[in-house]
Protein backbone atom coordinates (compact mmCIF):
# COMPACT_ATOMS: atom_id res chain seq x y z
CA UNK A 1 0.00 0.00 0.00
CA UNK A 2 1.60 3.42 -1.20
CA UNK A 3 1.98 5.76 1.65
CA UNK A 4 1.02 9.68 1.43
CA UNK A 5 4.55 11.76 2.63
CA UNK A 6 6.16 15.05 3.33
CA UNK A 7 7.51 14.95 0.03
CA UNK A 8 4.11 14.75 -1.27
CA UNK A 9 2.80 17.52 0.98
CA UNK A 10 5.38 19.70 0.07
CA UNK A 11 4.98 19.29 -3.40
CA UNK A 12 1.30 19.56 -3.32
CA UNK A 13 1.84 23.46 -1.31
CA UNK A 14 4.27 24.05 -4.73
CA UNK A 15 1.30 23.69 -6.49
CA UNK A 16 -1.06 25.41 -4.41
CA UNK A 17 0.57 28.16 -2.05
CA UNK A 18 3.69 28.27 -4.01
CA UNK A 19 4.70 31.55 -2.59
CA UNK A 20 3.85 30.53 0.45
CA UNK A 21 6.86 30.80 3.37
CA UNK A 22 8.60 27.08 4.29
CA UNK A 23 11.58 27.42 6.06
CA UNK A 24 14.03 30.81 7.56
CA UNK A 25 17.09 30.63 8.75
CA UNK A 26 18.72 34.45 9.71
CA UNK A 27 18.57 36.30 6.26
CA UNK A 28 17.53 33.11 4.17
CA UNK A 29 14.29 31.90 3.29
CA UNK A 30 12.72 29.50 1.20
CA UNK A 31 9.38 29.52 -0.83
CA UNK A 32 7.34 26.07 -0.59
CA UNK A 33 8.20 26.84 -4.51
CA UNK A 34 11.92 27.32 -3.62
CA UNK A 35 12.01 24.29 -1.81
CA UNK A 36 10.34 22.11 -4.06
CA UNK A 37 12.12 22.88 -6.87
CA UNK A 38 15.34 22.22 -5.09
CA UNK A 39 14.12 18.80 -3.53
CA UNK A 40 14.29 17.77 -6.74
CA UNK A 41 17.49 19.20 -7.78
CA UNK A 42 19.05 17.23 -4.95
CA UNK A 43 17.17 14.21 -5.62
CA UNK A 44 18.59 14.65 -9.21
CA UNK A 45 22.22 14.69 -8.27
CA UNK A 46 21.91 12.20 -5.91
CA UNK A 47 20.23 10.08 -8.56
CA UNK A 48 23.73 11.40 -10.14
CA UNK A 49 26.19 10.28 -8.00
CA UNK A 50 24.44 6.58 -8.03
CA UNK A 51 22.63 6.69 -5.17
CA UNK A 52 19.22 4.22 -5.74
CA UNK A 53 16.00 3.56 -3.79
CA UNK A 54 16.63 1.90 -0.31
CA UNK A 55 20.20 3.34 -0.41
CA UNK A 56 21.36 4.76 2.95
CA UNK A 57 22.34 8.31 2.72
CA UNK A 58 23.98 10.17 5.49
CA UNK A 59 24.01 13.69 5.71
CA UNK A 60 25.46 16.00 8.53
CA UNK A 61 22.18 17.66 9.65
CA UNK A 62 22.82 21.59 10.03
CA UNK A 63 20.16 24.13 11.18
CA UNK A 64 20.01 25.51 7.67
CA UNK A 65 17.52 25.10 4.76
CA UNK A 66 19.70 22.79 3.04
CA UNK A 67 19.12 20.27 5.80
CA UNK A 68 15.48 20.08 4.40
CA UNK A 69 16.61 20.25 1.01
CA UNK A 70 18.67 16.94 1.49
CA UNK A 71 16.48 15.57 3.94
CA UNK A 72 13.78 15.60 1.33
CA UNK A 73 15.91 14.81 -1.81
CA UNK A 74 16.95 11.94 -0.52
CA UNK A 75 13.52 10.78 0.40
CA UNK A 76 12.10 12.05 -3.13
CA UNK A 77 14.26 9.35 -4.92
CA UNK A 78 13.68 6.59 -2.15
CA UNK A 79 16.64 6.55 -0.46
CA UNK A 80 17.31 6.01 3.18
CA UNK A 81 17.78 9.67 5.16
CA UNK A 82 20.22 9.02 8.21
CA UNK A 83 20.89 12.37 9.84
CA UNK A 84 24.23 12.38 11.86
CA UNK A 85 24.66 15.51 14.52
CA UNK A 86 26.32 18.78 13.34
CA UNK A 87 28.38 18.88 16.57
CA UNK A 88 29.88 15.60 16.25
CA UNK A 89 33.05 14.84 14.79
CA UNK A 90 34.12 13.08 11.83
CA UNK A 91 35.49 10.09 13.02
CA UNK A 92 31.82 9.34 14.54
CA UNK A 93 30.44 10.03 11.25
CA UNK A 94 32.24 7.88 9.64
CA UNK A 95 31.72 5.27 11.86
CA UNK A 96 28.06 5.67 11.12
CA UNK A 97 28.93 5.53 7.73
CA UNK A 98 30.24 2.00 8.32
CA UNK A 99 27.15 1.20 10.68
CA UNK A 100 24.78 2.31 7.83
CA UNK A 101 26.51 0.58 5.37
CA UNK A 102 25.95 3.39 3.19
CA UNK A 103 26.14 4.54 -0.17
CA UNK A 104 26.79 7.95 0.48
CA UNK A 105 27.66 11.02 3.21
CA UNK A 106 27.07 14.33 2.65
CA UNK A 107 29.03 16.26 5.24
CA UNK A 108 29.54 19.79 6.63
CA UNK A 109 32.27 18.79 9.22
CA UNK A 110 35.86 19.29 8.79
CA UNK A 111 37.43 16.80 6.23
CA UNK A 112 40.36 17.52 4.61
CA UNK A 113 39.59 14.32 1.81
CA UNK A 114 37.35 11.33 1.64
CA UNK A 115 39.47 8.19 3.56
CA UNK A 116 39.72 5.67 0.50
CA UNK A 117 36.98 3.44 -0.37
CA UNK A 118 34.22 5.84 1.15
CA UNK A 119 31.89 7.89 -0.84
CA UNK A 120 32.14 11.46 1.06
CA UNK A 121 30.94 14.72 -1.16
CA UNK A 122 31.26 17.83 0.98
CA UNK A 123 27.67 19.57 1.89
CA UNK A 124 28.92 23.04 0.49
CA UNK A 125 30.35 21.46 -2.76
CA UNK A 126 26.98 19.54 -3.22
CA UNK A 127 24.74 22.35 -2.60
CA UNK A 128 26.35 24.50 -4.67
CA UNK A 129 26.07 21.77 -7.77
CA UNK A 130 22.11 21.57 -7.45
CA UNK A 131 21.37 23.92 -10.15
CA UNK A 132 22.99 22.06 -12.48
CA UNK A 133 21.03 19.11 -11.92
CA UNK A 134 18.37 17.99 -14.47
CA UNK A 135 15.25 17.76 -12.52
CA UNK A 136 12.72 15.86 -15.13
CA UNK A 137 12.33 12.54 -12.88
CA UNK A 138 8.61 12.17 -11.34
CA UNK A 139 7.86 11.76 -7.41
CA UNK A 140 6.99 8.41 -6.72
CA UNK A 141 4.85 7.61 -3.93
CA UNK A 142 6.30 4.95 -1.43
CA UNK A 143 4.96 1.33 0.01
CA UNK A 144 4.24 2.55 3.68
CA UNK A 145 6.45 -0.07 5.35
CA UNK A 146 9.33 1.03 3.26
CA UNK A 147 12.15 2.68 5.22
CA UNK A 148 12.10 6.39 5.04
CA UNK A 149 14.88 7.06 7.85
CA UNK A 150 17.16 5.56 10.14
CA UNK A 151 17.80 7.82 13.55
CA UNK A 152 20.64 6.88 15.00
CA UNK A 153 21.19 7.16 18.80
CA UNK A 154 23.96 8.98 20.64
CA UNK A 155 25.27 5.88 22.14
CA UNK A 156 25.49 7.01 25.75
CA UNK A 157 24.85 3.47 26.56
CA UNK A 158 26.94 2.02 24.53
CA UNK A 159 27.36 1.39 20.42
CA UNK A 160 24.50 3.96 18.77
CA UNK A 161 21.18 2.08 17.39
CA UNK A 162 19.82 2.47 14.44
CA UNK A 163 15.79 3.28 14.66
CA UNK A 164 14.41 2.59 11.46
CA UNK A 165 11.00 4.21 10.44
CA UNK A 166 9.11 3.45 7.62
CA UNK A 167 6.89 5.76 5.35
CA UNK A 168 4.00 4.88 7.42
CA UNK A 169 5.61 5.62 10.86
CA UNK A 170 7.22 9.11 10.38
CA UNK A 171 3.58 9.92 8.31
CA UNK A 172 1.53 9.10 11.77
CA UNK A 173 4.44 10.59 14.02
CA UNK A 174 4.13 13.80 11.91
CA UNK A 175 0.67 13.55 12.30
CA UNK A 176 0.26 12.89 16.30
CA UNK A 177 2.80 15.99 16.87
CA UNK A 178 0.69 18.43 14.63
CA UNK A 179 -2.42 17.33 16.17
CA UNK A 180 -1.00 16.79 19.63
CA UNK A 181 0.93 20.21 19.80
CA UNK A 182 -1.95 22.24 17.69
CA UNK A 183 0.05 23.06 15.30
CA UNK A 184 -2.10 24.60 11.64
CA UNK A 185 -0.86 26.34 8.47
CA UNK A 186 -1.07 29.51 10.05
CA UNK A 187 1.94 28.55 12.63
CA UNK A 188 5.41 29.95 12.47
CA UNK A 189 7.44 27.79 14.47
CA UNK A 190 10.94 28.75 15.67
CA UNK A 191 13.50 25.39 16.02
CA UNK A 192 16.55 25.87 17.87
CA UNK A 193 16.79 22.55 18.44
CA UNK A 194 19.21 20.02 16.62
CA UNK A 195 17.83 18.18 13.36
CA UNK A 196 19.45 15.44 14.04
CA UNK A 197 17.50 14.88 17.24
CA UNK A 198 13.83 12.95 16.74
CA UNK A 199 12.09 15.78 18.68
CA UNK A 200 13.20 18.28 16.52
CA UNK A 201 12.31 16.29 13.18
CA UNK A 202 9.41 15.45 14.32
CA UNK A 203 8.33 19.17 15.36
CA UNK A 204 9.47 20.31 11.47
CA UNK A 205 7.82 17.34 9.88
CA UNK A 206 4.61 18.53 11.45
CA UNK A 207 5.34 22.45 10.95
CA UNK A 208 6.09 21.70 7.04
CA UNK A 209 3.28 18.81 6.94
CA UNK A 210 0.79 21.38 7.77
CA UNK A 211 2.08 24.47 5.57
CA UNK A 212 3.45 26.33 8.63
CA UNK A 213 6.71 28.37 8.03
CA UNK A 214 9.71 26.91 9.86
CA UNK A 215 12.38 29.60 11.54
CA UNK A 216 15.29 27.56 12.03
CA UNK A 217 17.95 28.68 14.92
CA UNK A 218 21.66 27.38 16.00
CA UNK A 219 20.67 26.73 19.69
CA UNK A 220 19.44 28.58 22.58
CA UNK A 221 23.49 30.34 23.75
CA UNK A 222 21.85 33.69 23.10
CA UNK A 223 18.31 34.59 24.33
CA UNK A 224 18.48 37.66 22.35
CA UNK A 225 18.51 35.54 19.38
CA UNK A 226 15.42 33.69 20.40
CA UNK A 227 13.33 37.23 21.23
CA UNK A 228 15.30 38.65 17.88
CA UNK A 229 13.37 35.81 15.52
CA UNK A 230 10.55 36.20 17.48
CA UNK A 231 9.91 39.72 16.11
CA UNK A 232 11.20 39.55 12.66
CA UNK A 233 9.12 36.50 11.68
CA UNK A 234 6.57 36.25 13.72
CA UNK A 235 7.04 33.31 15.53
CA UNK A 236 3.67 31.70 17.25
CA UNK A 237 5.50 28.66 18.49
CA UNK A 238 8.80 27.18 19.92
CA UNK A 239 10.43 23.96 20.80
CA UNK A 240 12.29 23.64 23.51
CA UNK A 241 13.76 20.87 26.39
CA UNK A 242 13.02 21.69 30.23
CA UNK A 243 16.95 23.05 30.14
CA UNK A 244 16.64 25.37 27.39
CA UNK A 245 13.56 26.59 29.33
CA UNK A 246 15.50 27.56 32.20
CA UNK A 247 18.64 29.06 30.29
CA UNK A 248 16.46 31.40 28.89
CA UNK A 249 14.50 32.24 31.93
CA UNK A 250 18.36 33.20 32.55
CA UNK A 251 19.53 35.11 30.13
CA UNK A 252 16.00 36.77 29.78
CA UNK A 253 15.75 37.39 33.32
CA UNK A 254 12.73 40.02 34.36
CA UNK A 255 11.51 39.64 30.50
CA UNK A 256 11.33 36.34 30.29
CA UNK A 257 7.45 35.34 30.50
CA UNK A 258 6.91 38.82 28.83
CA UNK A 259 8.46 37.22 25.79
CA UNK A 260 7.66 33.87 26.04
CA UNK A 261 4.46 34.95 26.72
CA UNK A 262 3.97 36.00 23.03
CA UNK A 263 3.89 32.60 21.71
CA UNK A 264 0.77 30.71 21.11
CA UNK A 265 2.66 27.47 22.10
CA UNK A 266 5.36 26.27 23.52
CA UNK A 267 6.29 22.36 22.99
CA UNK A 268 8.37 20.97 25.38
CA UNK A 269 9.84 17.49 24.94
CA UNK A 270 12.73 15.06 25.44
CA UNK A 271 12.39 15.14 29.16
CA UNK A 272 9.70 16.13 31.94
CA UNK A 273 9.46 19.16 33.31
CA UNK A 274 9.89 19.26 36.43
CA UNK A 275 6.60 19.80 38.85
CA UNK A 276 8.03 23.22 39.90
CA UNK A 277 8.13 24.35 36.25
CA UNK A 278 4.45 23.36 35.66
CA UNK A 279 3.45 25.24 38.44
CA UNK A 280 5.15 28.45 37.75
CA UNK A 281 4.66 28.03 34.04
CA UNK A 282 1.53 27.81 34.13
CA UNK A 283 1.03 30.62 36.60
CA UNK A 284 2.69 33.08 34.89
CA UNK A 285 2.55 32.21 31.33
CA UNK A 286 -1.91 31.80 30.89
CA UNK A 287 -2.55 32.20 27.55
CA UNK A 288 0.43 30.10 25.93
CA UNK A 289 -0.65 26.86 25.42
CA UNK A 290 2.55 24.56 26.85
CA UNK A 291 2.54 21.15 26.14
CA UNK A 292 5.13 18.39 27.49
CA UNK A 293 5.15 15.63 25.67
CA UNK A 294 6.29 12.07 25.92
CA UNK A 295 8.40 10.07 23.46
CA UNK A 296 10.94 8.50 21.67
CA UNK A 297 12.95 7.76 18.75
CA UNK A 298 11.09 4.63 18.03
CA UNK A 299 7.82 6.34 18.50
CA UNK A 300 7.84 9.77 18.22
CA UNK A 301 5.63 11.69 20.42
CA UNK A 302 2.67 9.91 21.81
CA UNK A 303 1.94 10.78 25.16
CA UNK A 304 0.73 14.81 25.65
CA UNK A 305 0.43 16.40 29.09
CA UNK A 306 -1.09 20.08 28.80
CA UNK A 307 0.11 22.10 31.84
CA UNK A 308 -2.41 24.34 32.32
CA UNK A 309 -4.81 21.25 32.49
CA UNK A 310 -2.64 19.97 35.27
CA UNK A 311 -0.38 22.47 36.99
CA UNK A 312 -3.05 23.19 39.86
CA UNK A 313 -4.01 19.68 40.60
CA UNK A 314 -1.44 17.83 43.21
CA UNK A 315 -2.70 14.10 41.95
CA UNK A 316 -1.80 14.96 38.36
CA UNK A 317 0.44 17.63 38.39
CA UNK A 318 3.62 14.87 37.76
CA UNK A 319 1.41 13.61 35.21
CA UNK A 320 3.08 12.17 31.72
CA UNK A 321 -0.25 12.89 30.39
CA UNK A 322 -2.83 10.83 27.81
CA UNK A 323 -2.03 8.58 25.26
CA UNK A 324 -3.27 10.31 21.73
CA UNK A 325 -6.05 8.47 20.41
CA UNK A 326 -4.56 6.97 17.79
CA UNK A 327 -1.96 4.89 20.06
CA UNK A 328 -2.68 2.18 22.14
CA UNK A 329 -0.89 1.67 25.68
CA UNK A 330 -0.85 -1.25 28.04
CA UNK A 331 1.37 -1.52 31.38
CA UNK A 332 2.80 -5.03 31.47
CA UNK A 333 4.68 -7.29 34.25
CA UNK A 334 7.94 -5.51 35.56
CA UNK A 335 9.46 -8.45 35.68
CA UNK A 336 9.31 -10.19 32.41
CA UNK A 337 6.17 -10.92 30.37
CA UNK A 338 2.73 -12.00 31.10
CA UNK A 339 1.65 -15.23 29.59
CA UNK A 340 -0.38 -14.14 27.50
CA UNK A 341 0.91 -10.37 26.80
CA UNK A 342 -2.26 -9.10 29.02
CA UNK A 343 -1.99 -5.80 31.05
CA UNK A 344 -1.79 -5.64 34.37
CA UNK A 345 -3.72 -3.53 36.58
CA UNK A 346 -1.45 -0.91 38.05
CA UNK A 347 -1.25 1.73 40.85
CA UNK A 348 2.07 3.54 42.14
CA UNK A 349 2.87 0.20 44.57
CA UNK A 350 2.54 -1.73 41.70
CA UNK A 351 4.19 -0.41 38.13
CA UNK A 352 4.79 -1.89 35.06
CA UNK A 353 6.59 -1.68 32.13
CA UNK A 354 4.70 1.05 29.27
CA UNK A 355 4.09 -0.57 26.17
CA UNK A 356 2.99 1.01 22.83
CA UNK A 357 1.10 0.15 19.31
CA UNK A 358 0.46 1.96 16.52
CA UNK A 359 1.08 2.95 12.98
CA UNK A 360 4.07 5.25 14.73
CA UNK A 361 5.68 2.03 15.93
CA UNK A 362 9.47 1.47 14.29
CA UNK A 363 10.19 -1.41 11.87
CA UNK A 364 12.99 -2.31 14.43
CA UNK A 365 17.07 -1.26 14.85
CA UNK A 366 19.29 -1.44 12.03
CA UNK A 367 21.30 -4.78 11.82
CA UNK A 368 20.34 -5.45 15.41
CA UNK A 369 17.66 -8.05 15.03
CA UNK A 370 18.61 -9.56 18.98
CA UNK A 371 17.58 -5.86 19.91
CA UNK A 372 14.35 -5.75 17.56
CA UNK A 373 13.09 -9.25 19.22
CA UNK A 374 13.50 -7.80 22.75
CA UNK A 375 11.60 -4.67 22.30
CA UNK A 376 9.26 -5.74 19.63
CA UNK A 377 6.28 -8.31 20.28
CA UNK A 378 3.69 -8.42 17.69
CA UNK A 379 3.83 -4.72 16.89
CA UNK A 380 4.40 -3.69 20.54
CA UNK A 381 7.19 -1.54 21.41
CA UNK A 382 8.07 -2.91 25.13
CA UNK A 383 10.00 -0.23 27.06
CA UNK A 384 12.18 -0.39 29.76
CA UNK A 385 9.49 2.95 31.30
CA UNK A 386 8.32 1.77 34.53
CA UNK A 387 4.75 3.35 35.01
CA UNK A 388 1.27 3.69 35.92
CA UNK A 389 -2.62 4.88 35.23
CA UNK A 390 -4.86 6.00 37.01
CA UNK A 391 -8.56 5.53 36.42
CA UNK A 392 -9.21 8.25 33.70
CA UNK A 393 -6.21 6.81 31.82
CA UNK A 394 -3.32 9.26 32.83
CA UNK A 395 -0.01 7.86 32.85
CA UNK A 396 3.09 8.33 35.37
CA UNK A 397 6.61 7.64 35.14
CA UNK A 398 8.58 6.01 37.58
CA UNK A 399 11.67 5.79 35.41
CA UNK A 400 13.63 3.68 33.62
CA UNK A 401 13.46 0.24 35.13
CA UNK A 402 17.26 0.49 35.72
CA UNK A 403 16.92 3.71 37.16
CA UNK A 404 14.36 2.78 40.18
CA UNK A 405 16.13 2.61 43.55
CA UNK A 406 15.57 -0.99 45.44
CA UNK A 407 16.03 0.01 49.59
CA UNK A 408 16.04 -3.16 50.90
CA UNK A 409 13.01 -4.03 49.20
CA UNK A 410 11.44 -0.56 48.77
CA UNK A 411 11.08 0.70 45.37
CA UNK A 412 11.76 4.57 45.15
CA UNK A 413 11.64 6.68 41.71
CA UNK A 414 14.17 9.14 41.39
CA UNK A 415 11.61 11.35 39.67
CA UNK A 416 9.73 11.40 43.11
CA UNK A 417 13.01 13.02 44.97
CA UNK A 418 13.94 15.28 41.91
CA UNK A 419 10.11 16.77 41.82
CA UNK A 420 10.01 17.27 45.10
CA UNK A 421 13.31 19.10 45.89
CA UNK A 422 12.24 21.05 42.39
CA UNK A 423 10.08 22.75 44.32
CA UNK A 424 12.76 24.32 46.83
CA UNK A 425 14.05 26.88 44.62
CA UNK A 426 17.91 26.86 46.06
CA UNK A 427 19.33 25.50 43.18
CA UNK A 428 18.89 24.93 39.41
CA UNK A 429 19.07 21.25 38.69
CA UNK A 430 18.38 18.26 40.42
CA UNK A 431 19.18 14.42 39.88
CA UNK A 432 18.55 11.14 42.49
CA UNK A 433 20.31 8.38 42.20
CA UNK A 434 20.93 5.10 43.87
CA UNK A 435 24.34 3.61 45.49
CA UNK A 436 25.33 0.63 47.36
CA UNK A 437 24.43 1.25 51.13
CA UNK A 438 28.30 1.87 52.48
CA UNK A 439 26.39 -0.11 55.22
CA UNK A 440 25.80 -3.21 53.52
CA UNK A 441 22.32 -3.75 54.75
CA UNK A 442 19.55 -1.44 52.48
CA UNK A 443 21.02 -2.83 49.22
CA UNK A 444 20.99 0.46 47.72
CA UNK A 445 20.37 3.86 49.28
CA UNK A 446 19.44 7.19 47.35
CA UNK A 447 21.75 10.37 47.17
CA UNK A 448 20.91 13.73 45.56
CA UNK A 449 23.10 15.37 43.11
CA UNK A 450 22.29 19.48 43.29
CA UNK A 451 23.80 21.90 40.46
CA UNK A 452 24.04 24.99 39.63
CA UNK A 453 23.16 26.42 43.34
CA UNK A 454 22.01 29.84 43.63
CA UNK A 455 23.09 32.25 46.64
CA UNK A 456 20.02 30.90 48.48
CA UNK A 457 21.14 27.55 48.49
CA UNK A 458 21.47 25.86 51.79
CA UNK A 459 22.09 22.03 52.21
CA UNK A 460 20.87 22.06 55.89
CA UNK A 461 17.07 23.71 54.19
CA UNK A 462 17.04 21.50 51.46
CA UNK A 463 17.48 18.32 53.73
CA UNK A 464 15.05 19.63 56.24
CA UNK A 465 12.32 20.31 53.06
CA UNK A 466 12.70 16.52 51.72
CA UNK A 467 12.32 15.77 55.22
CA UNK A 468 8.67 17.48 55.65
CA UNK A 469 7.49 15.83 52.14
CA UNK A 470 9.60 12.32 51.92
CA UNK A 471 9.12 9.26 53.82
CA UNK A 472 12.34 8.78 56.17
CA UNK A 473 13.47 5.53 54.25
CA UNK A 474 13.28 7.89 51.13
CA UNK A 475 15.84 10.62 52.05
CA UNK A 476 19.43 11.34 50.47
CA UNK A 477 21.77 9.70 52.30
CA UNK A 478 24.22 12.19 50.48
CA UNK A 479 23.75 15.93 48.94
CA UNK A 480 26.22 16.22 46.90
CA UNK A 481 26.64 19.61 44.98
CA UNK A 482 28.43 19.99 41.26
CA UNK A 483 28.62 23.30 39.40
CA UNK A 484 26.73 21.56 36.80
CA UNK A 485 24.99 18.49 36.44
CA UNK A 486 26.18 16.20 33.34
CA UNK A 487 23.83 15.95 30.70
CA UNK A 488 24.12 14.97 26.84
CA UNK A 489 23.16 16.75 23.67
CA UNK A 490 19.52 17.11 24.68
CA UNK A 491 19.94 17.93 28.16
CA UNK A 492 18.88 15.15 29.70
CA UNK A 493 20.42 13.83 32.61
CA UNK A 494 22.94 12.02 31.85
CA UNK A 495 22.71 9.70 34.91
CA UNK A 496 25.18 6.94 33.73
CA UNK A 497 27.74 9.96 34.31
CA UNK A 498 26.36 11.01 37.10
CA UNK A 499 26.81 7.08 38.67
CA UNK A 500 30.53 6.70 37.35
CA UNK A 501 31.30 9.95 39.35
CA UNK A 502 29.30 8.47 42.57
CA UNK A 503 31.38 5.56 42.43
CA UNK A 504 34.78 8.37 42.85
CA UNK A 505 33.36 9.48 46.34
């Protein structure tokens, strides 16, 4: 069965809106007419330089127009798009070249020539050959469960996976983010994000998907940059990670909900924020819709808390949110599987492992069919998420079943220390993990990492505050303050990091 795609959509808004504003970046922008047209330029050299349908194509993925340009191309002829990170280096994207077994990289890092027996064009020296290209070839619509891109994880747990998605998964993941963030043709959506990153992609897939214009941005360093954008182009939405959040709320200072304030929406993914945040979100920001939402590479988005909904209700304020309607979620046995793959009931003395199905579901990981077996059971993506629902159908994270603390017996979520101690505002950053009891008899016993501390910051408060909210068997057995807490390209916690250095005290 042929599968509609961006490609498609974008073509279809040449047609139609063809002056119509796709993508900014700074001084740049592109038409939906510019960018068709040079979709199938690139798809036209790539077609060139021998790359054929179900080739894997890497490209270094930029926060530029081009990025969409070859993102697209590569798609238009039915190749394989494999973004690789714009702040990496190229050793690692060669390696991925090797991973990918590819056919091709594209890359804008520093390479003085292509290693022998590698196929390496430079992004600048490809780009600038585009016009040259004969662009007669017709789109061809794709079977929905062929591969349209393989993500690639930043291996902070070892060797990187490769997520593949097919046609029909990136079409519904598209589709849950535009409908799950709000997102219409009348949207101008600033990205600082990385477009390497699934939460970013899946953000511009729905902006473009849905004829919005896209304002692409290197990053959040300079607030002024953010506010800057906002003005000259309008911006009604953003993406951002709780961190970016709060380094703007930095920079910005006094003007911060004044100017994020101006937004429509705000989209906040690739981590939770923190209970504190929702609250004074919320409170101070009323008529910007914020929405933090839950997923992953191998999903996409699927799981949409909207803070105002929650911010002022204790039971659900910690809340991952809903499940959109067109994904199904079951909690199974923590320890293994059920029989019979049933759900379990579940409660917060009794979690189980979130498990997902749906046309957003991944085909599997790249060459790694012992991995694809383990998470994958007849079209269910088993996670390692420890949760639970309550009755309406709201979901909460424990953490990552590796994550949860075992005190001699007692399960405690890390989440459940860092929300708490969020809301004692002496420092910036919080993260709970466990360590062997130096006593030998608890098994493991939690300790709290604090960063970036503010002048206000007092130890002695902070331990008497978990004290008036935590159960005694819950409390640090250590505070342990660092100027900053580790984290990796996203700013998540990076709490394998945060364990090594445990292990040095």
């Amino acid at each position: 069965m042929v599968c509609e795609t961006l490609v498609y959509k974008i073509l279809e808004m040449e047609r139609t809106a063809p002056k119509a504003k796709a993508l900014s970046f700074r001084k740049e922008t592109l038409t939906f007419a510019d960018l068709g047209a040079q979709i199938r330029q690139a798809a036209a050299r790539l077609q060139a330089l021998g790359v054929k349908r179900g080739d894997r194509v890497l490209y270094t993925a930029v926060s530029k127009p081009q990025t969409f340009v070859l993102y697209l191309g590569i798609q238009f002829l039915g190749a394989v798009a494999v973004p690789t990170d714009r702040a990496g280096i190229v050793d690692n994207e060669l390696s991925l070249y090797e991973d990918a077994e590819a056919s091709l990289l594209i890359t804008a890092l520093k390479l003085a020539e292509a290693p022998e027996g590698k196929h390496v064009v430079k992004q600048k020296e490809f780009l600038a050959s585009l016009a040259e290209a004969e662009t007669t070839m017709a789109y061809e619509l794709p079977d929905e469960e062929e591969i349209a891109e393989i993500l690639f994880t930043s291996g902070t747990t070892g060797k990187p996976k490769g997520v593949m998605l097919s046609y029909r998964a990136v079409l519904q993941i598209l589709q849950n983010t535009m409908n799950g963030v709000g997102i219409t043709s009348e949207d101008v959506v600033l990205m600082p994000l990385p477009l390497h990153h699934s939460l970013a992609l899946r953000v511009s897939r729905a902006t473009l998907y849905a004829g919005g214009h896209l304002v692409l941005q290197n990053g959040f360093v300079f607030a002024r940059e953010t506010e800057g954008n906002q003005q000259t182009f309008g911006c009604t939405g953003i993406a951002a990670v709780p961190v970016s959040m709060e380094l703007l709320r930095g920079q910005m200072q006094e003007h911060f909900y004044e100017i994020m304030g101006r937004f429509r929406f705000i989209e906040i993914g690739a981590g939770a924020l923190t209970v504190e945040q929702r609250k004074r979100l919320s409170s101070h920001l009323k008529n910007t819709r914020i929405t933090n939402t839950w997923g992953s590479s191998e999903t996409g988005g699927v799981i949409f808390t909207y803070v105002h909904d929650v911010a002022e209700d204790e039971t659900r304020v910690s809340t991952l949110g809903l499940a959109i309607d067109t994904a199904k979620t079951a909690i199974l046995p923590a320890e293994g599987q059920a029989a019979d793959g049933a759900e379990i009931g579940s409660d917060r003395d009794h979690p189980g492992k979130l498990a997902l199905y749906g046309r957003m579901v991944m085909s599997g990981y790249w060459r790694r069919p012992d991995l694809t077996e383990e998470a994958l059971k007849d079209g269910w993506l088993i996670t390692n998420d420890l949760v639970y629902k309550d009755a309406d159908g709201y979901i909460y994270m424990l953490g990552r079943s590796d994550d949860i603390i075992n005190i001699g017996g007692e399960k405690l979520s890390p989440l459940e220390v860092e929300n708490i101690a969020s809301e004692y505002e002496g420092a910036g950053e919080y993260a709970c993990i466990g360590i062997p009891d130096p006593e030998g008899l608890l098994g493991q016993v939690p300790v709290l990492f604090v960063g970036q501390c503010r002048e206000s910051y007092s130890a002695e408060e902070l331990r008497k505050y978990l004290a008036s909210r935590l159960e005694r068997i819950k409390l640090p057995a250590k505070i342990i303050e660092l100027p900053v807490l580790p984290r990796n390209r996203m700013q998540k916690l990076d709490r394998k990091a945060i364990a090594a250095y445990a292990k040095e005290i």
